[in-house]
N, C-alpha and C. Protein backbone atom coordinates (compact mmCIF):
# COMPACT_ATOMS: atom_id res chain seq x y z
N UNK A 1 0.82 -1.19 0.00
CA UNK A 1 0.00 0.00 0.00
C UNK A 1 0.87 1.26 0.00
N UNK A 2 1.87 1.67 1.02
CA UNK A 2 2.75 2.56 0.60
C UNK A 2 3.67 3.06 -0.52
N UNK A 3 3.57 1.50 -1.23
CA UNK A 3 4.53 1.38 -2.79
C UNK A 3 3.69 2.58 -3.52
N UNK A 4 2.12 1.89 -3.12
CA UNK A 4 1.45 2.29 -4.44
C UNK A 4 0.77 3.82 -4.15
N UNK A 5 0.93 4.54 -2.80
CA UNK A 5 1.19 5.62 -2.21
C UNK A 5 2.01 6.64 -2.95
N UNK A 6 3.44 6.03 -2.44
CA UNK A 6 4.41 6.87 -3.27
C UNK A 6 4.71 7.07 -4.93
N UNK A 7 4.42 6.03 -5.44
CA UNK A 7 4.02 6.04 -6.82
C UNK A 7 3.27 6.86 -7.48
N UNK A 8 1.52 6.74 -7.21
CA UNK A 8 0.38 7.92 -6.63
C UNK A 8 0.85 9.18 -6.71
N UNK A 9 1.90 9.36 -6.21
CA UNK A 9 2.27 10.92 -5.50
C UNK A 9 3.33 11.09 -6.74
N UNK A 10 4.23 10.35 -7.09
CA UNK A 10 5.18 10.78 -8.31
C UNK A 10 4.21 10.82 -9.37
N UNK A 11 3.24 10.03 -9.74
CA UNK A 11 2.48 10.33 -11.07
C UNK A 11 1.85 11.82 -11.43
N UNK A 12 1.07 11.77 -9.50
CA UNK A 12 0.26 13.38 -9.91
C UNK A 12 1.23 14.58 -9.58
N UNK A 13 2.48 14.24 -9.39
CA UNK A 13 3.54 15.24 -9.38
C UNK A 13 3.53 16.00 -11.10
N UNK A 14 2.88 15.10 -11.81
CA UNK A 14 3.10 15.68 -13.26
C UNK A 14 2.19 16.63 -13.17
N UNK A 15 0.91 16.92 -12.65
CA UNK A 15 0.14 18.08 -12.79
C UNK A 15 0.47 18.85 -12.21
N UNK A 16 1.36 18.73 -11.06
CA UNK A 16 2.13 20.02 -10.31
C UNK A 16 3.05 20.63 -11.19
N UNK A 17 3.54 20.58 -12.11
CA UNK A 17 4.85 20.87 -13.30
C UNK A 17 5.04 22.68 -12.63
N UNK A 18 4.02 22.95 -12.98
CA UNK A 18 4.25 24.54 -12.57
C UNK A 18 4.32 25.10 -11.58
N UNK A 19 4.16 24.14 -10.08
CA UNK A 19 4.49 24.83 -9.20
C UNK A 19 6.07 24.07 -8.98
N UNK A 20 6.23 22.95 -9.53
CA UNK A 20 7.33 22.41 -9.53
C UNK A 20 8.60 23.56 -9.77
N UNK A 21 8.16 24.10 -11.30
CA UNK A 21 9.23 25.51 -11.53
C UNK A 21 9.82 26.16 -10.52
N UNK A 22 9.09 26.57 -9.51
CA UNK A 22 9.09 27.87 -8.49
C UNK A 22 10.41 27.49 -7.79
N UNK A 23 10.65 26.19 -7.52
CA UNK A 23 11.77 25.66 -6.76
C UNK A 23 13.17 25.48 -7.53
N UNK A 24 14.06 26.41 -6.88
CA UNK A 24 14.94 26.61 -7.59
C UNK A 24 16.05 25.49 -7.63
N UNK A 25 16.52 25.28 -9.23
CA UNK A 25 17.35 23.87 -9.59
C UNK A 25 18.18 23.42 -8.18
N UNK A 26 19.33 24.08 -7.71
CA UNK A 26 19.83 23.83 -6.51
C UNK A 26 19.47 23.42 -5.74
N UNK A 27 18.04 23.76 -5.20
CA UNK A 27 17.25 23.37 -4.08
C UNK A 27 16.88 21.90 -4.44
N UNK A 28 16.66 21.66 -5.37
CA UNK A 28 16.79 20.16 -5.92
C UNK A 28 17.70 19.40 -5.45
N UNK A 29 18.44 19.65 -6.40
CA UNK A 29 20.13 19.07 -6.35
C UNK A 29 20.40 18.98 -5.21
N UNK A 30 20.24 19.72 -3.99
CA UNK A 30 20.71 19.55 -2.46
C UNK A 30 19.83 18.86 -2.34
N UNK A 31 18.61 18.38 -2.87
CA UNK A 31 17.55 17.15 -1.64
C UNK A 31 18.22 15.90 -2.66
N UNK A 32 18.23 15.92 -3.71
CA UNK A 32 18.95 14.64 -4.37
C UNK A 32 20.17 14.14 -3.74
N UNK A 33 21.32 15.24 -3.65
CA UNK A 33 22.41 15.00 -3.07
C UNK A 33 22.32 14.39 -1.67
N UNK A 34 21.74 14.96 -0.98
CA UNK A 34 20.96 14.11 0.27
C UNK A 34 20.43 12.94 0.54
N UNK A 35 19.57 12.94 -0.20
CA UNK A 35 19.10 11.81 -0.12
C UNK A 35 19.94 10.66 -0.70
N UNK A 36 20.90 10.72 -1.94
CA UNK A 36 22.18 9.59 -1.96
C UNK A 36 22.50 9.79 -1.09
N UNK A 37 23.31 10.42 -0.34
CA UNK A 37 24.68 10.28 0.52
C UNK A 37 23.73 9.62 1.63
N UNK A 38 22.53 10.05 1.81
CA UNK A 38 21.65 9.54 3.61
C UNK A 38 21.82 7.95 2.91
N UNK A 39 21.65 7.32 2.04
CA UNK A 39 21.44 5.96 1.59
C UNK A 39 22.54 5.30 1.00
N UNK A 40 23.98 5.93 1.23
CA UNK A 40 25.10 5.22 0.50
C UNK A 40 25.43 4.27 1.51
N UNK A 41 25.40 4.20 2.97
CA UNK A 41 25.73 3.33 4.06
C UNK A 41 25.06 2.14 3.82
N UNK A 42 23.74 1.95 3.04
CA UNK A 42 23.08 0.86 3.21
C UNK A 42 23.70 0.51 1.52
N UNK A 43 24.17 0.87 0.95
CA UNK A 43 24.40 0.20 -0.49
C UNK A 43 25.48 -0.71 -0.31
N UNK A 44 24.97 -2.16 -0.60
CA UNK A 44 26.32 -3.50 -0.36
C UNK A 44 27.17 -3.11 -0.93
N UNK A 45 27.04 -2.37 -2.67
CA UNK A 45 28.20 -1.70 -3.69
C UNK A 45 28.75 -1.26 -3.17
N UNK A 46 29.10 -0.36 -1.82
CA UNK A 46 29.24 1.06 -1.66
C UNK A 46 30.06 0.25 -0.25
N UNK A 47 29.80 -0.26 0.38
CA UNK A 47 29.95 -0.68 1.51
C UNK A 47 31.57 -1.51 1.47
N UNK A 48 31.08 -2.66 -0.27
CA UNK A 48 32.33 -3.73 -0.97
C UNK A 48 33.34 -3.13 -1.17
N UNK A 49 33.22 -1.31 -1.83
CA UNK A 49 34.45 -0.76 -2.47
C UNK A 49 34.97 -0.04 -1.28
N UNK A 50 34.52 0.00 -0.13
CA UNK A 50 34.99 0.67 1.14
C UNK A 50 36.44 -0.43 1.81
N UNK A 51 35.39 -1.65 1.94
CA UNK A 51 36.18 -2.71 1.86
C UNK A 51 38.09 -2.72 1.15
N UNK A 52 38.15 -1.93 -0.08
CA UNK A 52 39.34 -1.92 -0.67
C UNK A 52 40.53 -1.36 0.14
N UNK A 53 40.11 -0.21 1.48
CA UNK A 53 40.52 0.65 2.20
C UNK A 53 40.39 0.51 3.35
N UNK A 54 40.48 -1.29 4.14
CA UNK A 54 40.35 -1.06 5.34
C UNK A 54 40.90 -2.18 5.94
N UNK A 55 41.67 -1.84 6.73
CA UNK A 55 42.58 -3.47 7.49
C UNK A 55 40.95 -4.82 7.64
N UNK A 56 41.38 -5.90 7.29
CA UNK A 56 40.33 -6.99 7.64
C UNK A 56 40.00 -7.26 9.03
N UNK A 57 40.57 -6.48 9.45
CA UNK A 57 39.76 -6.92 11.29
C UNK A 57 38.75 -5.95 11.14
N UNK A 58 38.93 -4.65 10.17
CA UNK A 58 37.75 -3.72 10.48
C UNK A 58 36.52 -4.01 9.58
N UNK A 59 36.29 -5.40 8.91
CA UNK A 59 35.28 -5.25 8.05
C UNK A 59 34.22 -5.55 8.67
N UNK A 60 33.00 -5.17 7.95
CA UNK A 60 32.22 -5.20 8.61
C UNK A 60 31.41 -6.85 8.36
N UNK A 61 30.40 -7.53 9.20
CA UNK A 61 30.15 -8.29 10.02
C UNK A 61 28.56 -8.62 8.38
N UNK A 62 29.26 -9.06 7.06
CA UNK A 62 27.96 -10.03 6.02
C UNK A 62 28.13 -11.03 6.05
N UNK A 63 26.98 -11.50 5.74
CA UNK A 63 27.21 -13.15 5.35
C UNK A 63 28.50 -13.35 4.04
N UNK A 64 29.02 -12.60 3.03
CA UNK A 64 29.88 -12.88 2.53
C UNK A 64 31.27 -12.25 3.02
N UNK A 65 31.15 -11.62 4.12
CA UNK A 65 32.53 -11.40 4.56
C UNK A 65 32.71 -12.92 5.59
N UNK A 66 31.75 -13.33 6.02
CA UNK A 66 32.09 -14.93 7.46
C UNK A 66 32.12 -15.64 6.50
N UNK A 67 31.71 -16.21 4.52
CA UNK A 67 31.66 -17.39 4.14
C UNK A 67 32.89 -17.02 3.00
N UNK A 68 33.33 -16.29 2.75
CA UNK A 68 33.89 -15.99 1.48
C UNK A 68 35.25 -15.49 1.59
N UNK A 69 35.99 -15.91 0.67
CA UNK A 69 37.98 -15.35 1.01
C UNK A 69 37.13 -13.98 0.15
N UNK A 70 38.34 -13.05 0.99
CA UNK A 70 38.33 -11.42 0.63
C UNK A 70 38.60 -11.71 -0.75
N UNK A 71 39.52 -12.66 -1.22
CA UNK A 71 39.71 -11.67 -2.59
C UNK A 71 38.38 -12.27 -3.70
N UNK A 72 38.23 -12.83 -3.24
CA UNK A 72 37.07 -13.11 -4.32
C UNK A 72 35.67 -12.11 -4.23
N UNK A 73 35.02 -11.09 -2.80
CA UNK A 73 35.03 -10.63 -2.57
C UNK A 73 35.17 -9.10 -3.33
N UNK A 74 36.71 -9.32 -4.00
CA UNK A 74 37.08 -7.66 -4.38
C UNK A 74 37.15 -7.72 -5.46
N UNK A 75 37.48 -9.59 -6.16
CA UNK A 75 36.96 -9.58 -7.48
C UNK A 75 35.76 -9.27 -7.77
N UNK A 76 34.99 -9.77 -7.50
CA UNK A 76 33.24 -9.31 -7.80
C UNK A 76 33.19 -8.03 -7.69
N UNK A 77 33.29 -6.70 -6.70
CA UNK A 77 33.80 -5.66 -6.47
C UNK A 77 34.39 -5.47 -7.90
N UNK A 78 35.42 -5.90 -8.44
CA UNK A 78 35.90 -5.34 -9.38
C UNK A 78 35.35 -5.32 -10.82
N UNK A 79 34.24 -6.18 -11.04
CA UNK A 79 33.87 -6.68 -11.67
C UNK A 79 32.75 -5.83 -12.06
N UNK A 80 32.05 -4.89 -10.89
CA UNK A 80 31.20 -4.30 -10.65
C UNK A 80 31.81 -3.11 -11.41
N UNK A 81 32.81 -2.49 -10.53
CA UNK A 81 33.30 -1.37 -10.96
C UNK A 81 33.87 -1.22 -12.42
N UNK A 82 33.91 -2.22 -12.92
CA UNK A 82 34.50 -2.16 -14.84
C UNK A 82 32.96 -1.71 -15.64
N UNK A 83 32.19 -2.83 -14.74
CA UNK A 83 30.59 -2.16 -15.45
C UNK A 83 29.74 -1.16 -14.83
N UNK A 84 30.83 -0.17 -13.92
CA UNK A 84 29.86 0.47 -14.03
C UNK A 84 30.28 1.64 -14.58
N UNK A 85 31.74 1.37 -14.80
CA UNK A 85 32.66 1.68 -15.35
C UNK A 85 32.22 2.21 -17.14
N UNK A 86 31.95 1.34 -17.58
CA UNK A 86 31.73 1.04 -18.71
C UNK A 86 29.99 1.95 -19.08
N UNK A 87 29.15 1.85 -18.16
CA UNK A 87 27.91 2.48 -18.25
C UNK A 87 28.51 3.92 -18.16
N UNK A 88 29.07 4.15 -17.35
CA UNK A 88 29.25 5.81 -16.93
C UNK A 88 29.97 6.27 -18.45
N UNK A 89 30.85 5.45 -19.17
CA UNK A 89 31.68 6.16 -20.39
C UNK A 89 30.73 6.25 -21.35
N UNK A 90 29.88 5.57 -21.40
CA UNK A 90 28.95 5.46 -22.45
C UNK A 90 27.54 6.51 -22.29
N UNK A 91 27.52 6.96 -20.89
CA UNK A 91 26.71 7.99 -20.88
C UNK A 91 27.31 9.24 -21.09
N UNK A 92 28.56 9.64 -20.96
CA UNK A 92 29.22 10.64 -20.87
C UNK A 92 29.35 10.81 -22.44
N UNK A 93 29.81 10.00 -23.19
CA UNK A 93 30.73 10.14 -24.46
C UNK A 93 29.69 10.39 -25.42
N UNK A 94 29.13 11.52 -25.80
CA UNK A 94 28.09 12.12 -26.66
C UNK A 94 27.96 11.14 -27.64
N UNK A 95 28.80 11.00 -28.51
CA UNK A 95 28.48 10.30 -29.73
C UNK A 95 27.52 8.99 -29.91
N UNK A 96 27.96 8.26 -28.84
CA UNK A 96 27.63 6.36 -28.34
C UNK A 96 26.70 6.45 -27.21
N UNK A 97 26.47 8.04 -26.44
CA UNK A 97 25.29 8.11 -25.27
C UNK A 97 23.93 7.56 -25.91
N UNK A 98 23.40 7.48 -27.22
CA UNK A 98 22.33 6.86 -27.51
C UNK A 98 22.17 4.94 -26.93
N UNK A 99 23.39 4.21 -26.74
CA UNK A 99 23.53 3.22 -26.35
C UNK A 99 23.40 2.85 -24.91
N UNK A 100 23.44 4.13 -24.27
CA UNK A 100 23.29 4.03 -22.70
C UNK A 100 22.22 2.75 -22.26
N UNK A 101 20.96 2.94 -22.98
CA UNK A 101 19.63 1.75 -22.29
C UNK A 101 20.60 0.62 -22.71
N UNK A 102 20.94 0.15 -23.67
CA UNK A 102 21.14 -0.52 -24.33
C UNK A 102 22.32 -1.64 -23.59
N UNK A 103 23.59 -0.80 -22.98
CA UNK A 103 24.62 -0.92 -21.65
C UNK A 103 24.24 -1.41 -20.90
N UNK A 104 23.07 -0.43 -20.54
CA UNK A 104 22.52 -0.82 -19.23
C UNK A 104 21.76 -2.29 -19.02
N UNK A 105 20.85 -2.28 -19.63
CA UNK A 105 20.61 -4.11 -20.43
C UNK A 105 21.25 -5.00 -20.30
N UNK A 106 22.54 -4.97 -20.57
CA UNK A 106 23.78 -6.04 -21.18
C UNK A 106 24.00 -6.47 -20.54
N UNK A 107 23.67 -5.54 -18.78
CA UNK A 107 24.27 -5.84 -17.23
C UNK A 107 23.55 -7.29 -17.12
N UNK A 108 22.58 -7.20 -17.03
CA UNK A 108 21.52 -8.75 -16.82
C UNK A 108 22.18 -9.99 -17.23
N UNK A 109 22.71 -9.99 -18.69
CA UNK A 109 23.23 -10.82 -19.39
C UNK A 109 24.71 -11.40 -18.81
N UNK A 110 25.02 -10.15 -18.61
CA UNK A 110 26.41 -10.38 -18.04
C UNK A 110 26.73 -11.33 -17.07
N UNK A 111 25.58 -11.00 -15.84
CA UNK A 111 25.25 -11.35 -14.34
C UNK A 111 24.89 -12.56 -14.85
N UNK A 112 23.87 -13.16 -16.04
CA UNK A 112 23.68 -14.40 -15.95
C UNK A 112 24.65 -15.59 -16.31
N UNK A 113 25.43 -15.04 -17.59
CA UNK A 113 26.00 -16.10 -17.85
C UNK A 113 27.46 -15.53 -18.09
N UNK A 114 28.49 -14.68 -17.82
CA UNK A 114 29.65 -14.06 -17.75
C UNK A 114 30.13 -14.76 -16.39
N UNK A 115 29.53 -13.82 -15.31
CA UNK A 115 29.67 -13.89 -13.82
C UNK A 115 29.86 -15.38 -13.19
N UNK A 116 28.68 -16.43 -13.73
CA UNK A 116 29.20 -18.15 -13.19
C UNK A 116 30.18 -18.09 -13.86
N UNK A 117 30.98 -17.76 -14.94
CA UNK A 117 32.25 -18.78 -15.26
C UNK A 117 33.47 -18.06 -14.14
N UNK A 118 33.64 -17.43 -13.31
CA UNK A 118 34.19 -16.78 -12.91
C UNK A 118 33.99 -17.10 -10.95
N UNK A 119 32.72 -17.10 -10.66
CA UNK A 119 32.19 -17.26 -9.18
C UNK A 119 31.25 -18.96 -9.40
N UNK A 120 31.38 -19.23 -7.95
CA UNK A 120 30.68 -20.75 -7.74
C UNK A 120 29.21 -19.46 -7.70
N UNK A 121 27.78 -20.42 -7.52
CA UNK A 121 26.74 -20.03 -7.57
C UNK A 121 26.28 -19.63 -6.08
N UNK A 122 26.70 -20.45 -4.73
CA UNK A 122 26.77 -19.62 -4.01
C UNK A 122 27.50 -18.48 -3.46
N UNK A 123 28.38 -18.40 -4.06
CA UNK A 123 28.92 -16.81 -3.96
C UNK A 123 28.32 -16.49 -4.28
N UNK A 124 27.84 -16.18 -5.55
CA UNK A 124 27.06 -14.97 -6.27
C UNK A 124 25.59 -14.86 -5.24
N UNK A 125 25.05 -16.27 -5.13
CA UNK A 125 24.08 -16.02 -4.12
C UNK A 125 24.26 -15.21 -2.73
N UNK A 126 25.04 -15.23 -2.37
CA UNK A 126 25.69 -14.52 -1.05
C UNK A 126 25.91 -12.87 -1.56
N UNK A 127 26.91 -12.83 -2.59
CA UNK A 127 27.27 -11.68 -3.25
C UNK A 127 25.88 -10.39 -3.08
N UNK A 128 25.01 -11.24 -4.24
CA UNK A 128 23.92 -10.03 -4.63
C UNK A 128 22.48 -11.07 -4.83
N UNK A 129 21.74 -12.18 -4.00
CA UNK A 129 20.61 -12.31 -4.04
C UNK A 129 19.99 -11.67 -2.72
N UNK A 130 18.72 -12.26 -2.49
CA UNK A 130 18.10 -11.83 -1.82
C UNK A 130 18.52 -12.13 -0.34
N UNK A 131 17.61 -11.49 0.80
CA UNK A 131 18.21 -11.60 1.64
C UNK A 131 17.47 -12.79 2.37
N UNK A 132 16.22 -13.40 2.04
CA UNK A 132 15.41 -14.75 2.42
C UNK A 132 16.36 -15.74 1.67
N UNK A 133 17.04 -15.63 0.40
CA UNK A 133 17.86 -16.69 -0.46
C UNK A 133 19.05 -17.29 0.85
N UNK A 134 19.61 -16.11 1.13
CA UNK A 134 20.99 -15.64 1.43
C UNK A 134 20.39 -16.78 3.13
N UNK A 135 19.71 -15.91 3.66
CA UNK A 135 19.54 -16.90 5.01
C UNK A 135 18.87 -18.15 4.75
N UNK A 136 18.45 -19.07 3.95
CA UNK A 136 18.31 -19.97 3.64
C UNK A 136 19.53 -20.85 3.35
N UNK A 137 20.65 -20.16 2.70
CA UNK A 137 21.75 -20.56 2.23
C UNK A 137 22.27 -21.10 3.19
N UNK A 138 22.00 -19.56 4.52
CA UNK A 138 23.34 -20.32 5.86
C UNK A 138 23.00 -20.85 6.86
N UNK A 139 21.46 -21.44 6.82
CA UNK A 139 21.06 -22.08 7.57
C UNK A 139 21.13 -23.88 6.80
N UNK A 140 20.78 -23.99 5.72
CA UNK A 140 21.51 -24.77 5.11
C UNK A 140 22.75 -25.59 5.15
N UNK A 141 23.63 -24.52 5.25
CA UNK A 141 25.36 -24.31 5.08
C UNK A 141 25.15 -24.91 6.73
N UNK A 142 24.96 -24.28 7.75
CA UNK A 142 24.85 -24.74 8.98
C UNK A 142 24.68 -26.12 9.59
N UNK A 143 23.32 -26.21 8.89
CA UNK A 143 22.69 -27.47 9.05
C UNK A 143 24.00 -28.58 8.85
N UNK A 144 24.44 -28.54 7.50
CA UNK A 144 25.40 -29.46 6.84
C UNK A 144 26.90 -29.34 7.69
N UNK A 145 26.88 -28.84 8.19
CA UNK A 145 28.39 -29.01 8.84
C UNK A 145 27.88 -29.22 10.87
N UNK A 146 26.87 -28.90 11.39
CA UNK A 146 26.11 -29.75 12.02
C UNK A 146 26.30 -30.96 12.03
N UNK A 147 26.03 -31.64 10.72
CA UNK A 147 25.56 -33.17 10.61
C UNK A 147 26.75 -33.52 10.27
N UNK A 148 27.82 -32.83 9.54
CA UNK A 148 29.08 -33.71 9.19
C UNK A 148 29.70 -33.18 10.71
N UNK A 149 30.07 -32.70 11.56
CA UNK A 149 30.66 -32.66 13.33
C UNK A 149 29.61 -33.76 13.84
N UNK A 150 28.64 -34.30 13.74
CA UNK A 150 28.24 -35.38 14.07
C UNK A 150 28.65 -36.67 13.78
N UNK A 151 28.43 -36.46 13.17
CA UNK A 151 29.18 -37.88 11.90
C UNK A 151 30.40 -37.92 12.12
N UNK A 152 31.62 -37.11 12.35
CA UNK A 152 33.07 -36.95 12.48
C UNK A 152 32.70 -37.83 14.23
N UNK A 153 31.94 -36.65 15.13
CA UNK A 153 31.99 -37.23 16.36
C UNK A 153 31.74 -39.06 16.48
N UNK A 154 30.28 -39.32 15.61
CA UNK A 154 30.28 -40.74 15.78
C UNK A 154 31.39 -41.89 15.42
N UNK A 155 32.01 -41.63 14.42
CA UNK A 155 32.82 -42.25 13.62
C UNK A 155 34.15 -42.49 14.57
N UNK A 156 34.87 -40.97 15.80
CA UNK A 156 35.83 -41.37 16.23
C UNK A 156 35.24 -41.96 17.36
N UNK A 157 34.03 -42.08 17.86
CA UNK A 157 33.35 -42.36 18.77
C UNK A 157 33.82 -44.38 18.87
N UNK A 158 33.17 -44.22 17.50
CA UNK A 158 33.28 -46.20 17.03
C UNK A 158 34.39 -46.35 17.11
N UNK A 159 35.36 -45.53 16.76
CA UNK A 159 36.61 -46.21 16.47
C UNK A 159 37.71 -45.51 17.58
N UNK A 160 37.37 -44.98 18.59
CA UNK A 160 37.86 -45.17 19.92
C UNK A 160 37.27 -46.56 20.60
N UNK A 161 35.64 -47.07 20.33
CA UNK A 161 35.06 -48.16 21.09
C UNK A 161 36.04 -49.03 20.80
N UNK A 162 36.01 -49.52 19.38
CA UNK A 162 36.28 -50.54 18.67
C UNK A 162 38.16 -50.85 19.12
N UNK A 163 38.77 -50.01 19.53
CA UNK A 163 40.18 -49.88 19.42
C UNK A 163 40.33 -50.24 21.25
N UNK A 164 39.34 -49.86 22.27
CA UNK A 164 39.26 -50.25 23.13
C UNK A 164 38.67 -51.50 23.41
N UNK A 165 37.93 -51.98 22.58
CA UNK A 165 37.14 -53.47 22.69
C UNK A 165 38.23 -54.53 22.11
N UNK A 166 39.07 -53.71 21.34
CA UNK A 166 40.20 -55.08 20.64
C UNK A 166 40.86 -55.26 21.80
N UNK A 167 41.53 -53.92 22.58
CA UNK A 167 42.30 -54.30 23.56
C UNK A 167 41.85 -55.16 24.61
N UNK A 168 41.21 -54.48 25.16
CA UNK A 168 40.03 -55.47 26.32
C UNK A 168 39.71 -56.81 26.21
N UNK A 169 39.41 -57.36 24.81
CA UNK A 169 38.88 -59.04 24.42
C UNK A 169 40.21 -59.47 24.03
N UNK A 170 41.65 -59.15 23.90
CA UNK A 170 42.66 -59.72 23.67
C UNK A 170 44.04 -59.50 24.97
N UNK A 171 43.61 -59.23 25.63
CA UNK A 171 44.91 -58.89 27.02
C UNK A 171 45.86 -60.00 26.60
N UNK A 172 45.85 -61.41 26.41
CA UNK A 172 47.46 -61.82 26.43
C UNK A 172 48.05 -61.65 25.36
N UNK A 173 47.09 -60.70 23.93
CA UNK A 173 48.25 -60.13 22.93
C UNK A 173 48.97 -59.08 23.35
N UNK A 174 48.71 -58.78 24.86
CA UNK A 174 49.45 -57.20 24.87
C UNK A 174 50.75 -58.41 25.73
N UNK A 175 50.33 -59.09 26.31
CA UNK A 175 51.71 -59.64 27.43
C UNK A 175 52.93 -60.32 26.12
């Protein structure tokens, strides 16, 4: 209901056009500028390339910083930054700016079948799915190493019994 609230409110913003004018460009630009910078802390992007600039005891506390080696991590990170790399030249560079949608598109493609030859599938799941995927993953991931420390426990369990039962049913092989 709030989606379709705020939506609501950007559509009939179009019949406001003229009082829209009255507000001067700047005054804009400072609530835009604002409003990125109030929301760059929560961007994972933003958070990964911070990452490039900070001893590893100071990172901060994702599911792909506890399951994942850093550098794979700064590859994806880097991987990011070539495309976004690549969008920003193509908006800038007058001639080829008609291709911008077009860039922008390619990203999808990229992510689907570029990105696995490069990352296992749960990385990327960790990387950039959802966040119900992501805790499914490590409760999962949990579960399974749970049951294999069980299994390790039973196994030396038997074979402490078994190594004590040989000794015990054979005493005059030890004399």
């Amino acid at each position: 209901l709030t989606l379709l609230g705020s939506h609501l409110l950007v559509g009939l913003s179009i019949l406001a056009t003229s009082m829209l004018e009255l507000i001067p460009l700047p005054v804009l630009y400072g609530v835009f500028l604002f409003m990125g910078l109030s929301s760059l802390p929560k961007i994972q992007f933003w958070n990964r390339f911070l990452m490039f600039f900070q001893q590893p005891a100071m990172y901060p506390s994702y599911p792909f910083t506890e399951w994942m080696k850093i550098g794979r991590i700064h590859k994806y990170t880097c991987f990011q930054i070539f495309f976004f790399g690549l969008i920003f030249f193509v908006q800038n560079f007058k001639k080829i700016s008609i291709i911008f949608p077009l860039m922008t598109l390619l990203c999808i493609p990229a992510r689907l079948f570029l990105l696995p030859r490069f990352f296992e599938n749960w990385e990327l799941c960790l990387l950039d799915d959802e966040e119900e995927i992501i805790e499914e993953w490590i409760e999962a991931k949990e579960e399974s190493i749970r049951n294999f420390n069980a299994a390790k426990d039973e196994v030396s369990t038997a074979a402490g019994n078994s190594e004590f039962e040989s000794n015990v049913s054979d005493p005059e092989e030890n004399v």
